[in-house]
PDB file of N, CA and C in Angstrom:
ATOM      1  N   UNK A   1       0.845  -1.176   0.000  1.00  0.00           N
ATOM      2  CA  UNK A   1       0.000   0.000   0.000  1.00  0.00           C
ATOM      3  C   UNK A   1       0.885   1.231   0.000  1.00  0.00           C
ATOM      4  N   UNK A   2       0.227   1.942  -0.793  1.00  0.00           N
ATOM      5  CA  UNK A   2       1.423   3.312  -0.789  1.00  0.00           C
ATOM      6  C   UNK A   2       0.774   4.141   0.332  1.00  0.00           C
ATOM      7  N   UNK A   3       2.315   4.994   0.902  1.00  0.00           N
ATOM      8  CA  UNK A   3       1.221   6.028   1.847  1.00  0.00           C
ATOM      9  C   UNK A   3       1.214   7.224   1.215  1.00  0.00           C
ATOM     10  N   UNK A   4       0.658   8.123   1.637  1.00  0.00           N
ATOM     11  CA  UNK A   4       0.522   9.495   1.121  1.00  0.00           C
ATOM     12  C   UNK A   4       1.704  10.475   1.225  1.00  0.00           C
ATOM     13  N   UNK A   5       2.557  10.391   1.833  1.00  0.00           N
ATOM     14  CA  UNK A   5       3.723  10.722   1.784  1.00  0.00           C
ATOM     15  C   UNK A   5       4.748  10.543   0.575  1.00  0.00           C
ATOM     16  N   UNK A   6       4.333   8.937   0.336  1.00  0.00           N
ATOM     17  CA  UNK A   6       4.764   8.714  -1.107  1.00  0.00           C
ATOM     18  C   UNK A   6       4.551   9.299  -2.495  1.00  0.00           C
ATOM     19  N   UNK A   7       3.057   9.067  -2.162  1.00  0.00           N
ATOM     20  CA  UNK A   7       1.882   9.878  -3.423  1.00  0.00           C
ATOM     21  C   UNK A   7       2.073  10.974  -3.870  1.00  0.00           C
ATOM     22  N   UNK A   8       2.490  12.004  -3.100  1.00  0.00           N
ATOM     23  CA  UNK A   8       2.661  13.527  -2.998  1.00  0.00           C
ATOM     24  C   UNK A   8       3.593  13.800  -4.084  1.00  0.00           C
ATOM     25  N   UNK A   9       5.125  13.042  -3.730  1.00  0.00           N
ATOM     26  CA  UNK A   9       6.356  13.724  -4.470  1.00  0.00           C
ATOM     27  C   UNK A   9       5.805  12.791  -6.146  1.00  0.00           C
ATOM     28  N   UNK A  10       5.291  11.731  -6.010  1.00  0.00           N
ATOM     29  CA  UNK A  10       5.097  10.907  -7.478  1.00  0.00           C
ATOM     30  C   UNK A  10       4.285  12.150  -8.360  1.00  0.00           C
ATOM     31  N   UNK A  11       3.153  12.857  -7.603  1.00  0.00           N
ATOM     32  CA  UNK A  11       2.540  13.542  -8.182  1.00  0.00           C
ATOM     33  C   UNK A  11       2.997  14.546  -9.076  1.00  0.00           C
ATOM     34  N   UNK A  12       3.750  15.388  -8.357  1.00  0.00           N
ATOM     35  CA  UNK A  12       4.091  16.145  -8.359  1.00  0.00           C
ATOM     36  C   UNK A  12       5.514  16.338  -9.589  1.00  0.00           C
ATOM     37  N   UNK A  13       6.072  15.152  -9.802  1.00  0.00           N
ATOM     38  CA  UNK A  13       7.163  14.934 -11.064  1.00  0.00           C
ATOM     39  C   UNK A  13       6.165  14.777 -12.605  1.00  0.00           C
ATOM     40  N   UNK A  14       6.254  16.022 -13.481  1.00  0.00           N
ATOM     41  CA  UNK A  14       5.655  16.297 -14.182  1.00  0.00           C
ATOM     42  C   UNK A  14       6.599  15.733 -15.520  1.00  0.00           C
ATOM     43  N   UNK A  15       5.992  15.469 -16.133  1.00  0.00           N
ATOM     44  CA  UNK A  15       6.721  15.652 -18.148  1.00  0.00           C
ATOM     45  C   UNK A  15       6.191  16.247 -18.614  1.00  0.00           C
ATOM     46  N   UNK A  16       5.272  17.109 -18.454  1.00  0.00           N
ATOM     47  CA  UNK A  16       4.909  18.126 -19.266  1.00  0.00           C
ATOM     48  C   UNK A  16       4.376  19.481 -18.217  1.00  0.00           C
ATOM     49  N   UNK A  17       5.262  20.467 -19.160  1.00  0.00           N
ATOM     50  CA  UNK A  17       5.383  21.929 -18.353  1.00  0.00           C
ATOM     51  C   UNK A  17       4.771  23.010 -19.350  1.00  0.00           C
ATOM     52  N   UNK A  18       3.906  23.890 -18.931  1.00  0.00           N
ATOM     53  CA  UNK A  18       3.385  24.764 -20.153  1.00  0.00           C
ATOM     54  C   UNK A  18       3.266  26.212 -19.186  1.00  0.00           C
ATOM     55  N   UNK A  19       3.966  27.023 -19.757  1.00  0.00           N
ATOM     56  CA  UNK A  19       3.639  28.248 -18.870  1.00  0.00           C
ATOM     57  C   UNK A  19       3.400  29.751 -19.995  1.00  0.00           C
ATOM     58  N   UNK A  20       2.682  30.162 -19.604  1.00  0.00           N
ATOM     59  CA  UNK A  20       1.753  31.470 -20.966  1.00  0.00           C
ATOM     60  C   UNK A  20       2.527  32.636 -20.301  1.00  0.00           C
ATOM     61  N   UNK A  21       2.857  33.784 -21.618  1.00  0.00           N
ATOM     62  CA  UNK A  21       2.898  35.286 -21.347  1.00  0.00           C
ATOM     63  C   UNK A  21       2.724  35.859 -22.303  1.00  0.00           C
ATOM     64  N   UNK A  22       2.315  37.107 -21.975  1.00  0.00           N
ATOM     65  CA  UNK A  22       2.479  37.856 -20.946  1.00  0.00           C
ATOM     66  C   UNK A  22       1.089  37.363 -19.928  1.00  0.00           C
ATOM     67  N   UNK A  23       1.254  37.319 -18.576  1.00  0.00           N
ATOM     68  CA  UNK A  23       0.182  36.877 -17.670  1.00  0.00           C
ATOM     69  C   UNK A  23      -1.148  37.744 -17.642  1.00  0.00           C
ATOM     70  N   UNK A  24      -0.969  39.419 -17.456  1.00  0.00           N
ATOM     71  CA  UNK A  24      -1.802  40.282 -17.872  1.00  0.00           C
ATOM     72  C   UNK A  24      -1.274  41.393 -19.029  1.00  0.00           C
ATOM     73  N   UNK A  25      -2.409  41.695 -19.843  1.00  0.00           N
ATOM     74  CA  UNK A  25      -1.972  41.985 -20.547  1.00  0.00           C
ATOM     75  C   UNK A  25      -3.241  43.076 -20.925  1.00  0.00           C
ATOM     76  N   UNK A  26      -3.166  44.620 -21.385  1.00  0.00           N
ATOM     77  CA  UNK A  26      -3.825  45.496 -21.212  1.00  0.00           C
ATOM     78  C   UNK A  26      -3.639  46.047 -22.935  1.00  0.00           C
ATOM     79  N   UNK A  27      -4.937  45.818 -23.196  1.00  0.00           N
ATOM     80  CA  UNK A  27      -5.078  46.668 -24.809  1.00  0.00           C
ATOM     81  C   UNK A  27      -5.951  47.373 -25.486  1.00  0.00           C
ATOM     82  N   UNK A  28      -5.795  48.355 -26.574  1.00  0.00           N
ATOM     83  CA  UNK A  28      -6.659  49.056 -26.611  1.00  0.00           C
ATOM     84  C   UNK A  28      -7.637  48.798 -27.866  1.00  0.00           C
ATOM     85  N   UNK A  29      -8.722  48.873 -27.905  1.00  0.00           N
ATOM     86  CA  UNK A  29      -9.475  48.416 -29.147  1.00  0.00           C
ATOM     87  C   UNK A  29      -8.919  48.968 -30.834  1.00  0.00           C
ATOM     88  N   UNK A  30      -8.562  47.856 -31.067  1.00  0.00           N
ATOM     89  CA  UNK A  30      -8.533  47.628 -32.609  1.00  0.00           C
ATOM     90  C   UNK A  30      -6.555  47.108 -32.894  1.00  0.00           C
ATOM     91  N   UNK A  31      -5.926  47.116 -31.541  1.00  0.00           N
ATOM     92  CA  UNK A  31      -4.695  46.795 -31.295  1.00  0.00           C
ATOM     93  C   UNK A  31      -4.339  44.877 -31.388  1.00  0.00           C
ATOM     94  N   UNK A  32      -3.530  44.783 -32.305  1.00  0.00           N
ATOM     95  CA  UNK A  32      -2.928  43.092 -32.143  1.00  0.00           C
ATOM     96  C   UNK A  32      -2.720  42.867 -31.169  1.00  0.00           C
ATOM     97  N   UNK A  33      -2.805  41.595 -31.027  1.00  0.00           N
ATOM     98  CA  UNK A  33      -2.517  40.811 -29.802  1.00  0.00           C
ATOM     99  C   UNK A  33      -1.946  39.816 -29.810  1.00  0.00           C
ATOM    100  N   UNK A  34      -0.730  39.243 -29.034  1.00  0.00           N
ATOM    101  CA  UNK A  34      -0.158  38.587 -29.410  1.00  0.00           C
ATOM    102  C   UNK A  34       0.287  37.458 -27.548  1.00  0.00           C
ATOM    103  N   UNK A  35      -0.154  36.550 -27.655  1.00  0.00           N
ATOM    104  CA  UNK A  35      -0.524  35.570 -26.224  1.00  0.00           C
ATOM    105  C   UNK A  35       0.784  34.366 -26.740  1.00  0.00           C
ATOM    106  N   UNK A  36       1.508  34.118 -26.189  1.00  0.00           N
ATOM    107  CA  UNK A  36       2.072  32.776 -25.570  1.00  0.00           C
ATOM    108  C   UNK A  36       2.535  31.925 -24.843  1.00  0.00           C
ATOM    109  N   UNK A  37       2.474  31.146 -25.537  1.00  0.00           N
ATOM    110  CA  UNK A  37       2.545  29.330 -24.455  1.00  0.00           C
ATOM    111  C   UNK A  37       3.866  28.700 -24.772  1.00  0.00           C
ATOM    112  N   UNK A  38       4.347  28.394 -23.780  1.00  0.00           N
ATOM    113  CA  UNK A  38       6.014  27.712 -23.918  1.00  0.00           C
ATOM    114  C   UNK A  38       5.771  26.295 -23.291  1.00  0.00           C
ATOM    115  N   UNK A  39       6.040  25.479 -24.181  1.00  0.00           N
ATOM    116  CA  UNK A  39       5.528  24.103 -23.885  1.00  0.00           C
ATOM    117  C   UNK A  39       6.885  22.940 -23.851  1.00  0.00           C
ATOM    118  N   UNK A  40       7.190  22.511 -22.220  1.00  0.00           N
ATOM    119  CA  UNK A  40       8.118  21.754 -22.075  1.00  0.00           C
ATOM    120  C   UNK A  40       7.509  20.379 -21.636  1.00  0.00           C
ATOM    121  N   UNK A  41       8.560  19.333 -22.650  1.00  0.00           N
ATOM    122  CA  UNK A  41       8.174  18.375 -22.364  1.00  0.00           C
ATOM    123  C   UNK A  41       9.536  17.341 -22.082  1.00  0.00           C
ATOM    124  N   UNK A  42       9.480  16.849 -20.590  1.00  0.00           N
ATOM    125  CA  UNK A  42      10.234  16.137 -19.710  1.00  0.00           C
ATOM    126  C   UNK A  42      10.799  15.025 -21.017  1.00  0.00           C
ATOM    127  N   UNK A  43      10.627  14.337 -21.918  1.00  0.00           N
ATOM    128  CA  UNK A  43      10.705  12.951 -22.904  1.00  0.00           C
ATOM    129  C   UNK A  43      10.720  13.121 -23.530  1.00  0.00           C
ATOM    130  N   UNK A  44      10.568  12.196 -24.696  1.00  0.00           N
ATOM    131  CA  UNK A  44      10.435  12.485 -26.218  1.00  0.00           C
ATOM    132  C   UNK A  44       9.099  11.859 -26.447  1.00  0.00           C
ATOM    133  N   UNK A  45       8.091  13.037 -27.043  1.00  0.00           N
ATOM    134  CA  UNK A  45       6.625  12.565 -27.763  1.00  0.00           C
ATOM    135  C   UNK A  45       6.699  12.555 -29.375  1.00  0.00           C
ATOM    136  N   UNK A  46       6.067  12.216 -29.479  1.00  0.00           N
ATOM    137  CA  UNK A  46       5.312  12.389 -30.757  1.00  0.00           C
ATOM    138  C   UNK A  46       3.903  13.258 -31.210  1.00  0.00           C
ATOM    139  N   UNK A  47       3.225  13.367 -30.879  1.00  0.00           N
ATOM    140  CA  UNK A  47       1.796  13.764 -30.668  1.00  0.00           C
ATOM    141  C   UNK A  47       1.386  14.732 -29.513  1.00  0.00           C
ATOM    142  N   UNK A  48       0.842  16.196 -29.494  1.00  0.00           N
ATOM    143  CA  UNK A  48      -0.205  16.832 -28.429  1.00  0.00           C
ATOM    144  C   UNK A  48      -0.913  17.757 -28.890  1.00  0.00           C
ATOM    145  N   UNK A  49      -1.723  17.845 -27.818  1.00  0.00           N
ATOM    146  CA  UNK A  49      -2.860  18.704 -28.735  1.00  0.00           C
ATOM    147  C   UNK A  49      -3.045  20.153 -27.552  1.00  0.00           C
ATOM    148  N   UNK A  50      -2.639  21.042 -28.544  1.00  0.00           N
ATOM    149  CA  UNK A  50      -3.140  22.538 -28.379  1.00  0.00           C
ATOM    150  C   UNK A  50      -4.481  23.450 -28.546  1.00  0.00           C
ATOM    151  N   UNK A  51      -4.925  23.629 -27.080  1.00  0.00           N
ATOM    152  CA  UNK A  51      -6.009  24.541 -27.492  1.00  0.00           C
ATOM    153  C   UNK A  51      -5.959  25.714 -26.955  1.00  0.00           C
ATOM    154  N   UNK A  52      -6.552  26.886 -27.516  1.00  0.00           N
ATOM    155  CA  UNK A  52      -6.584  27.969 -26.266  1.00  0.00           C
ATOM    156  C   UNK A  52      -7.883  27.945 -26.086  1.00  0.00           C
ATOM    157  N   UNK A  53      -7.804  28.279 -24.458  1.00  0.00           N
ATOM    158  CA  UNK A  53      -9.854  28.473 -24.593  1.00  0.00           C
ATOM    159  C   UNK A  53      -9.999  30.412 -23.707  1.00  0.00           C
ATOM    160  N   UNK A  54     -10.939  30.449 -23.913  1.00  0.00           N
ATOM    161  CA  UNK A  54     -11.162  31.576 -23.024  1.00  0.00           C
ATOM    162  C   UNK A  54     -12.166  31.682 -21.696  1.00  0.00           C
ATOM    163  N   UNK A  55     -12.136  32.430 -20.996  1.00  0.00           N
ATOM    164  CA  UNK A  55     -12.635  31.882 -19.750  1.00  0.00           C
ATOM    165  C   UNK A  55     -13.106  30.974 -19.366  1.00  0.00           C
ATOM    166  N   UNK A  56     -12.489  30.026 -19.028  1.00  0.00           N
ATOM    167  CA  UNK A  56     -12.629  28.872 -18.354  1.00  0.00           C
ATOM    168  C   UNK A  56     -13.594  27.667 -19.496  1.00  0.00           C
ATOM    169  N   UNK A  57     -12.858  28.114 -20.327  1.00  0.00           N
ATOM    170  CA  UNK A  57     -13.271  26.638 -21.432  1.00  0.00           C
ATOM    171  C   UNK A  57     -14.886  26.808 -21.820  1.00  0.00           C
ATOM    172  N   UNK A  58     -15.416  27.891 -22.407  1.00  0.00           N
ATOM    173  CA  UNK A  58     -16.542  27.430 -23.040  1.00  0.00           C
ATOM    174  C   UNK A  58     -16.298  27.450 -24.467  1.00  0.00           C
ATOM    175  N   UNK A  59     -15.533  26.059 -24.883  1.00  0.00           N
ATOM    176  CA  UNK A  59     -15.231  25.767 -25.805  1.00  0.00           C
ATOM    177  C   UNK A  59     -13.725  26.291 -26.413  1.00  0.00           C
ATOM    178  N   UNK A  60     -13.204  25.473 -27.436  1.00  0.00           N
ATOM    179  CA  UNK A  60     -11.791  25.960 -27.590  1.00  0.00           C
ATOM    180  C   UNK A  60     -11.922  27.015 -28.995  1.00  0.00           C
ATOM    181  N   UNK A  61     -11.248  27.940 -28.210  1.00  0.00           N
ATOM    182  CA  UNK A  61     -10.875  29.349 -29.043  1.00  0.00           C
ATOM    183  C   UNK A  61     -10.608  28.792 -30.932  1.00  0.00           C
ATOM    184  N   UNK A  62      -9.158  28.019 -30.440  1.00  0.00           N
ATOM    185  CA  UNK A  62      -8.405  27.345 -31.738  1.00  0.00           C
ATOM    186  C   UNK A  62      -7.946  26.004 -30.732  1.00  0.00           C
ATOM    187  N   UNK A  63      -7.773  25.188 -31.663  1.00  0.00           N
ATOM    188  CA  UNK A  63      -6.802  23.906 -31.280  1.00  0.00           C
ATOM    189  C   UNK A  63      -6.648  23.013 -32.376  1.00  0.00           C
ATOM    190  N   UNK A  64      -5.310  22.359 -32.415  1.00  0.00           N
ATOM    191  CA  UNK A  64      -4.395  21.731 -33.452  1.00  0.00           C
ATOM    192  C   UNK A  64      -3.641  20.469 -32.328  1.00  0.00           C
ATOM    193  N   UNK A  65      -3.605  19.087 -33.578  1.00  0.00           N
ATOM    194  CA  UNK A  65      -2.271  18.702 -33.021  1.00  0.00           C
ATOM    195  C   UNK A  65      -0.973  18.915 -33.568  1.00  0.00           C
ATOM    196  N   UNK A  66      -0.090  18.721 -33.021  1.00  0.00           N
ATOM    197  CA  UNK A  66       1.453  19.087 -33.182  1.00  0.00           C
ATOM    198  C   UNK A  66       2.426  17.883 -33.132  1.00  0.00           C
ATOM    199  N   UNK A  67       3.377  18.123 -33.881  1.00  0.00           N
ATOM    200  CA  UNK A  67       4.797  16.882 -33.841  1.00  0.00           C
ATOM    201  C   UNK A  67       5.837  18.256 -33.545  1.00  0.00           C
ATOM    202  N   UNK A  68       6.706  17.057 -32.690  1.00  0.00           N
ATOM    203  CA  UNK A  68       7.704  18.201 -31.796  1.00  0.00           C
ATOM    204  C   UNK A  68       8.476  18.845 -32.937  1.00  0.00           C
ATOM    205  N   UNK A  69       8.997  18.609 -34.539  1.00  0.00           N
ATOM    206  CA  UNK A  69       9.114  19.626 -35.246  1.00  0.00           C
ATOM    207  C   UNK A  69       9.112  19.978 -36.080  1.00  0.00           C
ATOM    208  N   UNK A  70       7.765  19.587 -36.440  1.00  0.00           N
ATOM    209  CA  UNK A  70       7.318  20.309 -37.662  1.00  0.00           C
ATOM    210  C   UNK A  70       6.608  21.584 -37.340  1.00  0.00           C
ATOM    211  N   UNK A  71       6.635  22.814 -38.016  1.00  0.00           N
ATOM    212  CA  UNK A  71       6.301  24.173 -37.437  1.00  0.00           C
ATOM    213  C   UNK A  71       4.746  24.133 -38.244  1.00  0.00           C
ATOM    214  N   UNK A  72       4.058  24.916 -37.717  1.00  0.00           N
ATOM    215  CA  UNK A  72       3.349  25.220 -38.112  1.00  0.00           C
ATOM    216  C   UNK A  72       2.809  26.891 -38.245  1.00  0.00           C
ATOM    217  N   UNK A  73       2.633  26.739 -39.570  1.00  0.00           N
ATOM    218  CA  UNK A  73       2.456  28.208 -40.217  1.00  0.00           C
ATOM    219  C   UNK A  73       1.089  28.534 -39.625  1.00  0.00           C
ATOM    220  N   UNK A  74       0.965  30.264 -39.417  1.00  0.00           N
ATOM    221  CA  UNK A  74      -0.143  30.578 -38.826  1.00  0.00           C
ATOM    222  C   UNK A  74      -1.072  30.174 -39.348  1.00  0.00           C
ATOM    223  N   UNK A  75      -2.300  29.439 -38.707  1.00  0.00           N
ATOM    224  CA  UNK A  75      -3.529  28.980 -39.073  1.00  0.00           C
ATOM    225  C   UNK A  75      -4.499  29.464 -38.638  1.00  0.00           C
ATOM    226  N   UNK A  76      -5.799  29.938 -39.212  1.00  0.00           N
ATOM    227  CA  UNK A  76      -7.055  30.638 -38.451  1.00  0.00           C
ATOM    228  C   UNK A  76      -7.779  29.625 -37.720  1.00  0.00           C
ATOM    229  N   UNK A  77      -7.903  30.241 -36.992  1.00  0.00           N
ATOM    230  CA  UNK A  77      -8.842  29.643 -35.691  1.00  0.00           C
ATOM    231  C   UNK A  77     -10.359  30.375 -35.957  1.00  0.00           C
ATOM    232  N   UNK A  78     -10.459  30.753 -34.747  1.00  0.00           N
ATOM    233  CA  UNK A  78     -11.919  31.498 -34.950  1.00  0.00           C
ATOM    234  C   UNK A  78     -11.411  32.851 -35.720  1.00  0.00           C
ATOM    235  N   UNK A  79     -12.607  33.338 -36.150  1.00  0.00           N
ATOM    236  CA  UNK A  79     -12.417  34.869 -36.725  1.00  0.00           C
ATOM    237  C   UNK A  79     -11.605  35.548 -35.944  1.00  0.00           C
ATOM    238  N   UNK A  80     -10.116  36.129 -36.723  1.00  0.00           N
ATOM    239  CA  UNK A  80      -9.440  37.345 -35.831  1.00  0.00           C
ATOM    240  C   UNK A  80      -8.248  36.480 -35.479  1.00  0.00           C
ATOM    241  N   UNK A  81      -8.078  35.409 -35.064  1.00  0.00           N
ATOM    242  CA  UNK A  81      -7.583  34.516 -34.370  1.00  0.00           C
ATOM    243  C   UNK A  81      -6.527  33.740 -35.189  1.00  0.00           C
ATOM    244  N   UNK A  82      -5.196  33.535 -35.265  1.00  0.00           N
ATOM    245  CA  UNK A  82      -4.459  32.760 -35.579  1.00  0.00           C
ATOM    246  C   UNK A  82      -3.055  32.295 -34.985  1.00  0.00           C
ATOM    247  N   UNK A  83      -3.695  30.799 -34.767  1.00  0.00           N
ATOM    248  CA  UNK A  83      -2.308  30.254 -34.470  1.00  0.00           C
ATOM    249  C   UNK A  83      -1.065  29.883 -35.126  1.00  0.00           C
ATOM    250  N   UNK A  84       0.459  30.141 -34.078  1.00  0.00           N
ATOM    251  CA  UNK A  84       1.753  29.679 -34.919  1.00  0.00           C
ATOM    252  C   UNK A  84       2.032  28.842 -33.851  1.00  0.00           C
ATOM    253  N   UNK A  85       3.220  27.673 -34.512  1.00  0.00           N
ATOM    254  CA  UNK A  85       3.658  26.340 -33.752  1.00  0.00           C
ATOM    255  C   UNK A  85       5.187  27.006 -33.882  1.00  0.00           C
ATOM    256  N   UNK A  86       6.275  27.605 -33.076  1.00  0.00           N
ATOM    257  CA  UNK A  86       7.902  27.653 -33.052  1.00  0.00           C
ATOM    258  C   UNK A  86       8.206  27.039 -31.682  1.00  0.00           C
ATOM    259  N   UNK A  87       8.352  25.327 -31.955  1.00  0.00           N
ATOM    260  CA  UNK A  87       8.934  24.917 -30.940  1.00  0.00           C
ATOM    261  C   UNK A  87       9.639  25.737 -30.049  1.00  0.00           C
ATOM    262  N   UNK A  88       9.520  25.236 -28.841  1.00  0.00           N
ATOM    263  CA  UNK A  88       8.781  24.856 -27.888  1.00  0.00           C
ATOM    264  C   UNK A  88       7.603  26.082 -27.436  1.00  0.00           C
ATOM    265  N   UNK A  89       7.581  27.147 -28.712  1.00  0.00           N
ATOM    266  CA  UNK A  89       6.676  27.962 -28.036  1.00  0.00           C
ATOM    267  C   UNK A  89       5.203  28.039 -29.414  1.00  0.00           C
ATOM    268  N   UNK A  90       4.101  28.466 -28.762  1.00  0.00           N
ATOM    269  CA  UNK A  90       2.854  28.420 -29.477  1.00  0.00           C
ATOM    270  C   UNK A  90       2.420  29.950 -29.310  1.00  0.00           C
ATOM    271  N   UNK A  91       2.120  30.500 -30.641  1.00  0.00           N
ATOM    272  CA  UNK A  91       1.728  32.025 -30.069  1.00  0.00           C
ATOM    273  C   UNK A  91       0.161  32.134 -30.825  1.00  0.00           C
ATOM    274  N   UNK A  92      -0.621  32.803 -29.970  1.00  0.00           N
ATOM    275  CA  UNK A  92      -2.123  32.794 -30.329  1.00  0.00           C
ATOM    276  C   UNK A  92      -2.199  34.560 -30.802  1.00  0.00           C
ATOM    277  N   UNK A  93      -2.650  34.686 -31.539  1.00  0.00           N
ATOM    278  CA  UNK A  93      -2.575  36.010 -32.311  1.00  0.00           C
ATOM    279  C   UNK A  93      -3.869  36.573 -32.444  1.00  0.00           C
ATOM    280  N   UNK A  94      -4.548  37.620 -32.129  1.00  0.00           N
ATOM    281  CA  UNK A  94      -6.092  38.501 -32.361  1.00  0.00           C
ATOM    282  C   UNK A  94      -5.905  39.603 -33.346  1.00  0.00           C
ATOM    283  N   UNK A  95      -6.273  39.565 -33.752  1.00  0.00           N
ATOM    284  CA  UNK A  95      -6.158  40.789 -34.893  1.00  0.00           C
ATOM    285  C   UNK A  95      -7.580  41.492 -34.336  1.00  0.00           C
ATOM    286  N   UNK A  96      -7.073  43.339 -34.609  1.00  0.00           N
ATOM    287  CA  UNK A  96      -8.390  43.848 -34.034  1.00  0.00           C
ATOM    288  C   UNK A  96      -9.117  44.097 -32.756  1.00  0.00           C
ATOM    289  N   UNK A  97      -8.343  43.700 -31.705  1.00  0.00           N
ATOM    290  CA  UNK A  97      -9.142  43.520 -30.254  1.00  0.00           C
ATOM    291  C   UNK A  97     -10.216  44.360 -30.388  1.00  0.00           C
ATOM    292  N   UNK A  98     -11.409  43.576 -29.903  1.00  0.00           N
ATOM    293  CA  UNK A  98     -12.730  44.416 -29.731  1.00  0.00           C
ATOM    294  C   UNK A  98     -12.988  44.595 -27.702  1.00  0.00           C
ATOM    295  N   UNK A  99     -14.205  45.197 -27.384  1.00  0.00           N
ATOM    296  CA  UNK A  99     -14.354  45.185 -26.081  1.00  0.00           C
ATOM    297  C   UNK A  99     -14.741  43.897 -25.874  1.00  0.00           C
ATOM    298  N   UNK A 100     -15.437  43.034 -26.365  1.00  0.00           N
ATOM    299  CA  UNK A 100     -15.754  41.464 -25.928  1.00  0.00           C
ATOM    300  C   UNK A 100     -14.811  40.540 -26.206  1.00  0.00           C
ATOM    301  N   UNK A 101     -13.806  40.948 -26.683  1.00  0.00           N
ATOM    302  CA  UNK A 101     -12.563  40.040 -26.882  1.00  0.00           C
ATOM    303  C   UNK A 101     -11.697  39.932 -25.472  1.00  0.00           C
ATOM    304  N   UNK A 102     -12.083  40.475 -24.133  1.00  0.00           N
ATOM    305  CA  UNK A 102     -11.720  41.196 -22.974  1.00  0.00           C
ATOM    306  C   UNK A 102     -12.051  39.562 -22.398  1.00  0.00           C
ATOM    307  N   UNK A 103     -10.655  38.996 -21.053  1.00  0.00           N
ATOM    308  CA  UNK A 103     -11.132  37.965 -20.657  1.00  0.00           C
ATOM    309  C   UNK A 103      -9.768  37.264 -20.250  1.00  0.00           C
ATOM    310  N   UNK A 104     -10.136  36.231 -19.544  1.00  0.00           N
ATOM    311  CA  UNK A 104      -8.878  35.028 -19.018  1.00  0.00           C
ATOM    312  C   UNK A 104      -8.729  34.074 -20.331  1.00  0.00           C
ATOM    313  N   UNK A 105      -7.437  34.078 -20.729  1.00  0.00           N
ATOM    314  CA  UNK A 105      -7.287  32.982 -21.989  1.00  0.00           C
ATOM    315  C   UNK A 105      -6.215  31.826 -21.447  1.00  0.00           C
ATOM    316  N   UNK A 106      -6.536  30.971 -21.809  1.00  0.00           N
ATOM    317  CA  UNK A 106      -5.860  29.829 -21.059  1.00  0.00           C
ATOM    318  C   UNK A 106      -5.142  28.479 -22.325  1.00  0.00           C
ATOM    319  N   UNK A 107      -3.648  28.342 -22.591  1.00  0.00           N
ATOM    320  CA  UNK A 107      -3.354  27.603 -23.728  1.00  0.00           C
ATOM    321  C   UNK A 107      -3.567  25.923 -22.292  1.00  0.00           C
ATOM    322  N   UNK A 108      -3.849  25.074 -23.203  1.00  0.00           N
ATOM    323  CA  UNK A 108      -4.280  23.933 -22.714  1.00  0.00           C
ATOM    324  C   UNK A 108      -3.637  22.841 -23.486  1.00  0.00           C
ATOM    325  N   UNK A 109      -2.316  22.429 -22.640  1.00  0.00           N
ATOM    326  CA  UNK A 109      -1.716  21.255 -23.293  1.00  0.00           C
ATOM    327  C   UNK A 109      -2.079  19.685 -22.755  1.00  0.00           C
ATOM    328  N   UNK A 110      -2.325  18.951 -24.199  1.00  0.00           N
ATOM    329  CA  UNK A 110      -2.427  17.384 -23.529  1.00  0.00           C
ATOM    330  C   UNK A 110      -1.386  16.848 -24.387  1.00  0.00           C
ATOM    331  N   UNK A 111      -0.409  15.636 -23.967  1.00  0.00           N
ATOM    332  CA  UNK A 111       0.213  15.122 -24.027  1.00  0.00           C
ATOM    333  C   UNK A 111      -0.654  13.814 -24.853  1.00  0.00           C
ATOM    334  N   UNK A 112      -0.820  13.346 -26.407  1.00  0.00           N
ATOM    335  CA  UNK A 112      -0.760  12.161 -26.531  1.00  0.00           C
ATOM    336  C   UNK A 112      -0.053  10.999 -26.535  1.00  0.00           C
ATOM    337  N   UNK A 113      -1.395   9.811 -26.210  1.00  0.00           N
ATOM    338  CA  UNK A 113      -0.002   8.821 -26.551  1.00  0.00           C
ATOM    339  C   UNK A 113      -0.672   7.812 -27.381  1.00  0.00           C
TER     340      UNK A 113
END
């Protein structure tokens, strides 16, 4: 039986690390925007899938899968919206900021296997 003491540090050893900037970020209507995600991965994959969502996931903004290196040229997402793949980083792009474009955006990495 494991104890919880054990459990804790197992948890806690990650292979996959994803951290976004700029964290806040202040703009004025009709100004680009430019959001990214730096995506570390502990191994060697093959396969994950990128989404951004906006406040708290009602539904994904854009999302793609990825191979660790093949790049991917900016692709439209939703209107306004395009994603680029430059290992190890992902940049989500708005063209235009409007006032409802205003919000928590969150890049969301899964690891396939």
């Amino acid at each position: 039986m494991w104890g919880l003491g054990v459990l804790i540090p197992l948890l806690g050893a990650c292979a996959l690390r994803v951290s976004q900037d700029p964290g806040e970020l202040r703009v004025m209507a009709g100004d680009e925007v430019a959001l990214g995600c730096r995506v570390l991965v502990a191994e060697p994959w093959d396969l994950l899938r990128l989404e951004w969502v906006k406040d708290a996931g009602r539904g994904a903004l854009c999302a793609t899968r990825l191979q660790p290196t093949a790049l991917v040229s900016p692709a439209p997402c939703a209107p306004r919206l395009r994603l680029a793949w430059h290992p190890p980083r992902a940049t989500l792009s708005l063209r235009q900021a409007q006032g409802d474009d205003a919000g928590r955006y969150l890049c969301r990495v899964t690891l396939e296997i």
